[in-house]
C-alpha atoms as a PDB file:
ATOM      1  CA  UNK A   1       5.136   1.574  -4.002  1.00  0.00           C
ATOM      2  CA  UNK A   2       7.590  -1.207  -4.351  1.00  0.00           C
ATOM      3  CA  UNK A   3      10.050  -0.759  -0.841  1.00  0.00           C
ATOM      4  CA  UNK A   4      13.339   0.765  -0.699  1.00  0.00           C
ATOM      5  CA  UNK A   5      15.093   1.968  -4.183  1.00  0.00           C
ATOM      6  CA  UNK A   6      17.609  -0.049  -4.233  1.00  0.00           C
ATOM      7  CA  UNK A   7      15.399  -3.474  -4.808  1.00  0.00           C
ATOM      8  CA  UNK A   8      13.208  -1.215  -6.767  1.00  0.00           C
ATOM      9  CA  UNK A   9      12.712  -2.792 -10.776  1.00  0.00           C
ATOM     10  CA  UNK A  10      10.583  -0.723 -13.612  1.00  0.00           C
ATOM     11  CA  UNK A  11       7.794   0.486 -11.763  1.00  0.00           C
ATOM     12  CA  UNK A  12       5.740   1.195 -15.087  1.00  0.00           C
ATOM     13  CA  UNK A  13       2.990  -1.211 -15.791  1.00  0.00           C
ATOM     14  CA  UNK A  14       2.677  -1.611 -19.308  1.00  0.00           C
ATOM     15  CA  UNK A  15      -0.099  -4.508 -19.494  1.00  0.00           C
ATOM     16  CA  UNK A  16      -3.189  -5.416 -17.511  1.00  0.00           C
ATOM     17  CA  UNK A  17      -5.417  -8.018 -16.208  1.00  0.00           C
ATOM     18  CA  UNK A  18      -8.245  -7.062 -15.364  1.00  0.00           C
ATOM     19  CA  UNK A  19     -10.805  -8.157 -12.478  1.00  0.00           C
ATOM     20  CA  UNK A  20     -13.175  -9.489 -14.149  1.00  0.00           C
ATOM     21  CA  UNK A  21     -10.865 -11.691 -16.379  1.00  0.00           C
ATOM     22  CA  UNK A  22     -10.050 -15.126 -16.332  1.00  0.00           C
ATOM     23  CA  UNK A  23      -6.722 -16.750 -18.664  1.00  0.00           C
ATOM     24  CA  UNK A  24      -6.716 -20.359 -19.208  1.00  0.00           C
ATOM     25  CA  UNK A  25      -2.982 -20.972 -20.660  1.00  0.00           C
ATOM     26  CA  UNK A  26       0.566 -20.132 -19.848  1.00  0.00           C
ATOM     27  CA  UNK A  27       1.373 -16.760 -20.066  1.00  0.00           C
ATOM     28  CA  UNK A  28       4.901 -14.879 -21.016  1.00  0.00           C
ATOM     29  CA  UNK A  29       5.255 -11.145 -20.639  1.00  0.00           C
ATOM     30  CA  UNK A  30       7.969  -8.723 -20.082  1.00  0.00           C
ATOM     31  CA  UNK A  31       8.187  -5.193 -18.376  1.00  0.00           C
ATOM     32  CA  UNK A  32       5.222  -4.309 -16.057  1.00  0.00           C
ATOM     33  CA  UNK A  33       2.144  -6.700 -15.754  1.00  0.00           C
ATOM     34  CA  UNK A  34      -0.380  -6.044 -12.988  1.00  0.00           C
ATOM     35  CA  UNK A  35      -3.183  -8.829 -12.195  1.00  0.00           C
ATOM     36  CA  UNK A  36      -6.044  -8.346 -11.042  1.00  0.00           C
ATOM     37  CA  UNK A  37      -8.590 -11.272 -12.389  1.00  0.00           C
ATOM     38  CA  UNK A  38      -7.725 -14.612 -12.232  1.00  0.00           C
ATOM     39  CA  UNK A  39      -4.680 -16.877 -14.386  1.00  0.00           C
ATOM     40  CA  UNK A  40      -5.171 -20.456 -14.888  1.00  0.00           C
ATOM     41  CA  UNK A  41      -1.600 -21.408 -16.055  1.00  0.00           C
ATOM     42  CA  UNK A  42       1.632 -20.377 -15.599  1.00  0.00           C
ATOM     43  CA  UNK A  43       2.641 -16.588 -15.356  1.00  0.00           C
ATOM     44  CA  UNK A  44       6.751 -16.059 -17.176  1.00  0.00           C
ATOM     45  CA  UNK A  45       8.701 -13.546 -17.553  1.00  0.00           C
ATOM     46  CA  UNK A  46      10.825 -13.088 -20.329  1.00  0.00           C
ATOM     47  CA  UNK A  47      14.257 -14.164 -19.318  1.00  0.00           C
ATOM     48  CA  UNK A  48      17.448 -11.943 -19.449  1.00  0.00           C
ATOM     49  CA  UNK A  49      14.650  -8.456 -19.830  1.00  0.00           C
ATOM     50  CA  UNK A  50      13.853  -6.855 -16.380  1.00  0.00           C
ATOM     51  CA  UNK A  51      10.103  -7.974 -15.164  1.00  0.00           C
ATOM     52  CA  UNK A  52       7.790  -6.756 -12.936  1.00  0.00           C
ATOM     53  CA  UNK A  53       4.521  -8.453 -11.678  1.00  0.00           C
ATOM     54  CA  UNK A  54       2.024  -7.158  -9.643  1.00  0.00           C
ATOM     55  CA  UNK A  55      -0.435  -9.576  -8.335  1.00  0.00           C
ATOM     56  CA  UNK A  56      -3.053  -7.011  -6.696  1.00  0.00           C
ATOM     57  CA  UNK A  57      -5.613  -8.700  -3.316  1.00  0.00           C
ATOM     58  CA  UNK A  58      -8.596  -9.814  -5.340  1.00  0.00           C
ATOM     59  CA  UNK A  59      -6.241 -11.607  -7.993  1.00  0.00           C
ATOM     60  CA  UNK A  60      -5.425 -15.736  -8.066  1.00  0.00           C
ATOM     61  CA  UNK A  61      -2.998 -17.706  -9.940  1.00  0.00           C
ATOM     62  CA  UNK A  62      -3.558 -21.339 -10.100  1.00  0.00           C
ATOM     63  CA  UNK A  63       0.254 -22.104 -11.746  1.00  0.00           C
ATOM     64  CA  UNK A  64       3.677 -21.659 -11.307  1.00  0.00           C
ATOM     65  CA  UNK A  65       4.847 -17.621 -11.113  1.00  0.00           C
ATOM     66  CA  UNK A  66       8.800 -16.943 -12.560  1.00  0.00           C
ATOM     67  CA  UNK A  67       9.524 -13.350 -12.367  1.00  0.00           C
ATOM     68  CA  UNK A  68      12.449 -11.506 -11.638  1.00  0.00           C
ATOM     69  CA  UNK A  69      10.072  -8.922  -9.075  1.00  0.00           C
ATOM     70  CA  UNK A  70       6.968  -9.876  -7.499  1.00  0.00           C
ATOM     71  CA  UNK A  71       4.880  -8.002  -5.454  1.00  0.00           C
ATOM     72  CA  UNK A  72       1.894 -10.306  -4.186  1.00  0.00           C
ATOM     73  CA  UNK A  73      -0.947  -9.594  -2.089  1.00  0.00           C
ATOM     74  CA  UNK A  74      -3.760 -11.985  -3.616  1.00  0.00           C
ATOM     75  CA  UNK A  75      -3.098 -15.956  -4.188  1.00  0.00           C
ATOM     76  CA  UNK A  76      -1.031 -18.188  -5.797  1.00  0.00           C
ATOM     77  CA  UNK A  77      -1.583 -21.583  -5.765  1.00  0.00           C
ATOM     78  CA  UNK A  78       1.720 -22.980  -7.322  1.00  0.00           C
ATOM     79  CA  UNK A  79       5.582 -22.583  -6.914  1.00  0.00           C
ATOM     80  CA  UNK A  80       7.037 -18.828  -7.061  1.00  0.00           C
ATOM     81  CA  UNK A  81      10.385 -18.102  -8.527  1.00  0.00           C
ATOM     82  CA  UNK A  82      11.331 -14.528  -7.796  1.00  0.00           C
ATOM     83  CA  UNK A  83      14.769 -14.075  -9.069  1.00  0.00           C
ATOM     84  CA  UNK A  84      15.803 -10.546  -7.793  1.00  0.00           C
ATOM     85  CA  UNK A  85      13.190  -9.257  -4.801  1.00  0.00           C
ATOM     86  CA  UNK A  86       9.743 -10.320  -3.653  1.00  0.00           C
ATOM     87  CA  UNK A  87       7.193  -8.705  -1.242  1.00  0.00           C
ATOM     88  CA  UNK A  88       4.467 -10.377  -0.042  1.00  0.00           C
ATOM     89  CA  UNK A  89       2.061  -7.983   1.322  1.00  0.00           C
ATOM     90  CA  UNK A  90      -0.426  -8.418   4.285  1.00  0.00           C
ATOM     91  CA  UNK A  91      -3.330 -10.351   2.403  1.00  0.00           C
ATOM     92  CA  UNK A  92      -1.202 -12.354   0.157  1.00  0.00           C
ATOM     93  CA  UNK A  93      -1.636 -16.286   0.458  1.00  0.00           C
ATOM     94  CA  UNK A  94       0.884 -18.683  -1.220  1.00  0.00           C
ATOM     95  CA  UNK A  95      -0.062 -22.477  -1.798  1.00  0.00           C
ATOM     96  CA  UNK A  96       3.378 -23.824  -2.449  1.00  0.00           C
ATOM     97  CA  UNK A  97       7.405 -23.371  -2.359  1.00  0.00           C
ATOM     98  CA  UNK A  98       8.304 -20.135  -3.119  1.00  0.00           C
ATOM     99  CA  UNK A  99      12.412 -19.510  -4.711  1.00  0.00           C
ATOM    100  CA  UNK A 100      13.692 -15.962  -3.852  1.00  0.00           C
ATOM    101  CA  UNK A 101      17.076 -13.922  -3.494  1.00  0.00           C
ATOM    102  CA  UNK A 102      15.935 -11.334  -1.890  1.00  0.00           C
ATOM    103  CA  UNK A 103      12.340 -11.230   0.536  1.00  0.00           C
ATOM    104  CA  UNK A 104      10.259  -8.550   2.632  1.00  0.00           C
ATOM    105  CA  UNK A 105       7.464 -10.632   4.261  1.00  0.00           C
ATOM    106  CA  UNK A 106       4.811  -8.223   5.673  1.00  0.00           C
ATOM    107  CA  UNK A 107       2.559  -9.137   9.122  1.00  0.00           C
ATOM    108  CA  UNK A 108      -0.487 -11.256   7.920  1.00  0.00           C
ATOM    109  CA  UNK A 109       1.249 -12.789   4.603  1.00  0.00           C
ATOM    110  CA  UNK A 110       0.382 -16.648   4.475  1.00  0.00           C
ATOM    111  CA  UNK A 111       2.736 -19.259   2.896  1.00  0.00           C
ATOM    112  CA  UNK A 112       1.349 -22.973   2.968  1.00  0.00           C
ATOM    113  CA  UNK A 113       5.278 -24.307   1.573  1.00  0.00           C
ATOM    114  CA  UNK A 114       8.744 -24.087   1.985  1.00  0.00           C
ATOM    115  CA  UNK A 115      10.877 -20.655   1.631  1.00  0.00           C
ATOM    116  CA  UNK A 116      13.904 -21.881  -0.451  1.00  0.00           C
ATOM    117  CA  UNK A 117      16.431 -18.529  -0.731  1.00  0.00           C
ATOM    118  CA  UNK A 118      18.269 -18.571  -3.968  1.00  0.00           C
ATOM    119  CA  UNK A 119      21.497 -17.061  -5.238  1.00  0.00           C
ATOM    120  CA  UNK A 120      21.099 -14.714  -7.686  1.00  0.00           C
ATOM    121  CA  UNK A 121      22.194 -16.726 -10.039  1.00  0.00           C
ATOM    122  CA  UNK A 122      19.231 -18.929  -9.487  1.00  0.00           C
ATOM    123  CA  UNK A 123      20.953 -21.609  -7.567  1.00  0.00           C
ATOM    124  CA  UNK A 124      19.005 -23.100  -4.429  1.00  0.00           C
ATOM    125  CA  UNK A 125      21.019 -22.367  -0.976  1.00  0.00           C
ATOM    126  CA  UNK A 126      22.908 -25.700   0.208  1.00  0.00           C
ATOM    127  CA  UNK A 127      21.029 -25.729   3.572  1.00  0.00           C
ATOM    128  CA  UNK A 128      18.166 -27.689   3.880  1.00  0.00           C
ATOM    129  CA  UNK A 129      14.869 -26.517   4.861  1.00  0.00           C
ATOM    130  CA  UNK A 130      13.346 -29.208   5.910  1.00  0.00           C
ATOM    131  CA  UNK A 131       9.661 -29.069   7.791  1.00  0.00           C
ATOM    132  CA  UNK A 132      10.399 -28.435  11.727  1.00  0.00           C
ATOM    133  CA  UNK A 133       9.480 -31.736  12.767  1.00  0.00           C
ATOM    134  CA  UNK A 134      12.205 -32.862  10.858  1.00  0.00           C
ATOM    135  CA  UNK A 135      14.711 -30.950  11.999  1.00  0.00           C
ATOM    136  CA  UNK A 136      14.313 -31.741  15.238  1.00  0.00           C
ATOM    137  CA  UNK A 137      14.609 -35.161  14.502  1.00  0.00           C
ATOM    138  CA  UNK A 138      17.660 -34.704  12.567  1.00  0.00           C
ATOM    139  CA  UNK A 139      18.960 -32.908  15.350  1.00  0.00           C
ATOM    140  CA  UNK A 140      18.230 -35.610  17.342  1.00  0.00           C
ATOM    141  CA  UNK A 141      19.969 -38.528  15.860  1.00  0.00           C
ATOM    142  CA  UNK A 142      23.102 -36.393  16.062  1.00  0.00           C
END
């Protein structure tokens, strides 16, 4: 369900949203949390505890997303932070930067930002990733 073993986190959901809910507040959870209504706020996990969110098509986040394992196929509008692995799956749509170690992008997933890959520690790579009109301009001026 969640790609190859070795990126594989808990797998057991142990809380729910459910489709027809909507959260207005920042959220913190740890373990398993599937989504499936809507989250106005941001969505934590607890840090040094091993997290798994599951944001299923029909869900939306309107916030920022820091999880150590994120698998996405509805909408976030707001920065991700996916310390450890993310997948974005066919119908997932991002609205912002998204922070990751460690990525499987499937055809059809949309990102409106940058993709910044992190160390593991969280550090941000060096390299910039600049939009491509700017690097060719940079490359330019060389």
């Amino acid at each position: 369900m969640f790609g190859n073993s070795k990126q594989k986190a808990s797998s057991r959901i142990d809380s729910l949203i459910g489709l027809e809910t909507k959260i207005v507040g920042d959220m913190i959870f740890s373990g398993g949390l599937r989504i499936d209504g809507e989250v106005v706020g941001d969505v934590t996990a607890e840090e040094g505890k091993s997290s798994t969110l599951v944001i299923s098509e029909k869900a939306r986040i309107r916030g920022t997303v820091r999880v150590g394992h994120l698998v996405l196929n509805g909408t976030v509008e707001g920065p991700i932070h996916a310390s450890q692995y993310l997948e974005l799956q066919s119908k997932c749509q991002v609205h912002g930067d998204v922070f990751y170690s460690t990525l499987e992008m499937h055809p059809g997933a949309v990102v409106g930002g940058q993709l910044v890959h992190s160390a593991a520690d969280g550090r941000h790579a060096q390299k910039s990733l600049a939009a491509p009109e700017e690097r060719v301009i940079e490359s330019a001026m060389q």
